[in-house]
C-alpha atoms as a PDB file:
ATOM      1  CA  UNK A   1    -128.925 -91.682 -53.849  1.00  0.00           C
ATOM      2  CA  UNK A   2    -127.584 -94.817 -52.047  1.00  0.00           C
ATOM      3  CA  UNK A   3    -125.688 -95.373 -49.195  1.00  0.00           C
ATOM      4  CA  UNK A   4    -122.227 -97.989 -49.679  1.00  0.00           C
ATOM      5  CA  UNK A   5    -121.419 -99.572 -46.064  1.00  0.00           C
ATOM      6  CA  UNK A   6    -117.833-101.074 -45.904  1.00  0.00           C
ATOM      7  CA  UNK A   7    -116.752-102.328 -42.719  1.00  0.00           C
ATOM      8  CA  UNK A   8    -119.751-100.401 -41.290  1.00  0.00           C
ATOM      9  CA  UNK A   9    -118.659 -97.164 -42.373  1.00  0.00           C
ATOM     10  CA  UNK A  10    -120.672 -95.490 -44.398  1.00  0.00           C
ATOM     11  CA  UNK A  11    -120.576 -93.321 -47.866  1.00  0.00           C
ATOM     12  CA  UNK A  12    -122.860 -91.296 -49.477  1.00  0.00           C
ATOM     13  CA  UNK A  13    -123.194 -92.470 -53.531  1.00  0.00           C
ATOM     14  CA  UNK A  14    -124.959 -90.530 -56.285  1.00  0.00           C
ATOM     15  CA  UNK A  15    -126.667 -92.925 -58.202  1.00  0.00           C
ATOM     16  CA  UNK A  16    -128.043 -90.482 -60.819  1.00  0.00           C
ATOM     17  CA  UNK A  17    -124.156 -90.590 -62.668  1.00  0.00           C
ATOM     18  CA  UNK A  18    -124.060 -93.016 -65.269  1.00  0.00           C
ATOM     19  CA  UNK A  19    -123.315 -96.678 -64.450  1.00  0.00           C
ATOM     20  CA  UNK A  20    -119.418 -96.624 -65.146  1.00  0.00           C
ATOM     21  CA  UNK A  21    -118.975 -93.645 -63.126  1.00  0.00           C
ATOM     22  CA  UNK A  22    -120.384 -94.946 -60.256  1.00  0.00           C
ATOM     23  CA  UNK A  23    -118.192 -98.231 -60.531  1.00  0.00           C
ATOM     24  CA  UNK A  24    -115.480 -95.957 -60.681  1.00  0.00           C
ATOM     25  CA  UNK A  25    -116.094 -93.996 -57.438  1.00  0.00           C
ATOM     26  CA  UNK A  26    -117.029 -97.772 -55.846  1.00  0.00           C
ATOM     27  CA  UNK A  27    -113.626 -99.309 -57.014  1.00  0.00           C
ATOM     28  CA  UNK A  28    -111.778 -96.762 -55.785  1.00  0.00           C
ATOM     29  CA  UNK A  29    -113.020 -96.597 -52.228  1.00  0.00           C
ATOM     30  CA  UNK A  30    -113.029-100.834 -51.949  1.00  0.00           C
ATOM     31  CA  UNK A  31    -108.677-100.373 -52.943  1.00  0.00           C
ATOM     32  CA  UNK A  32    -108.671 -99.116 -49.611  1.00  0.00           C
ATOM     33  CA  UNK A  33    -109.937-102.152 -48.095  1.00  0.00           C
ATOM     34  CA  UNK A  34    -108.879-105.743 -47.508  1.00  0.00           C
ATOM     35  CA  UNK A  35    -111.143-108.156 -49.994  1.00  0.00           C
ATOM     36  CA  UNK A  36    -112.844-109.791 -47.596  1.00  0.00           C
ATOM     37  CA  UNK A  37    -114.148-106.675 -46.487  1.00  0.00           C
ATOM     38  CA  UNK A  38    -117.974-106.550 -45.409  1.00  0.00           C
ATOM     39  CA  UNK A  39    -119.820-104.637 -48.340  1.00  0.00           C
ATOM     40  CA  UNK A  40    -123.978-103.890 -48.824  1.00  0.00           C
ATOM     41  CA  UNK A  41    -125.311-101.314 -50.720  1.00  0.00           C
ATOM     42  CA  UNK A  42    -128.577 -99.929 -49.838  1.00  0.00           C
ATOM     43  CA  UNK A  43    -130.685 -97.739 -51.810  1.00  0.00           C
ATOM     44  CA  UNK A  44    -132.431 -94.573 -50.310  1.00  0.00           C
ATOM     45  CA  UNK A  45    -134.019 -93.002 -52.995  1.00  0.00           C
END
């Protein structure tokens, strides 16, 4: 599990799902932000 902060809000990722999955669910949150937006990634277990 790991925890994607944009613009210090925060969303929950599963990162058990295979890699292109995840990059899916990531890409399709960051569309709804500017591209200078503030991202970190932070895993929690």
């Amino acid at each position: 599990m790991g925890k994607l902060i944009v613009n210090g809000k925060e969303y929950l990722i599963n990162t058990r799902l295979a890699d292109h999955v995840i990059d899916g669910i990531i890409e399709g949150i960051l569309k709804h932000y500017p591209q200078d937006a503030t991202v970190d990634f932070i895993e929690l277990f």
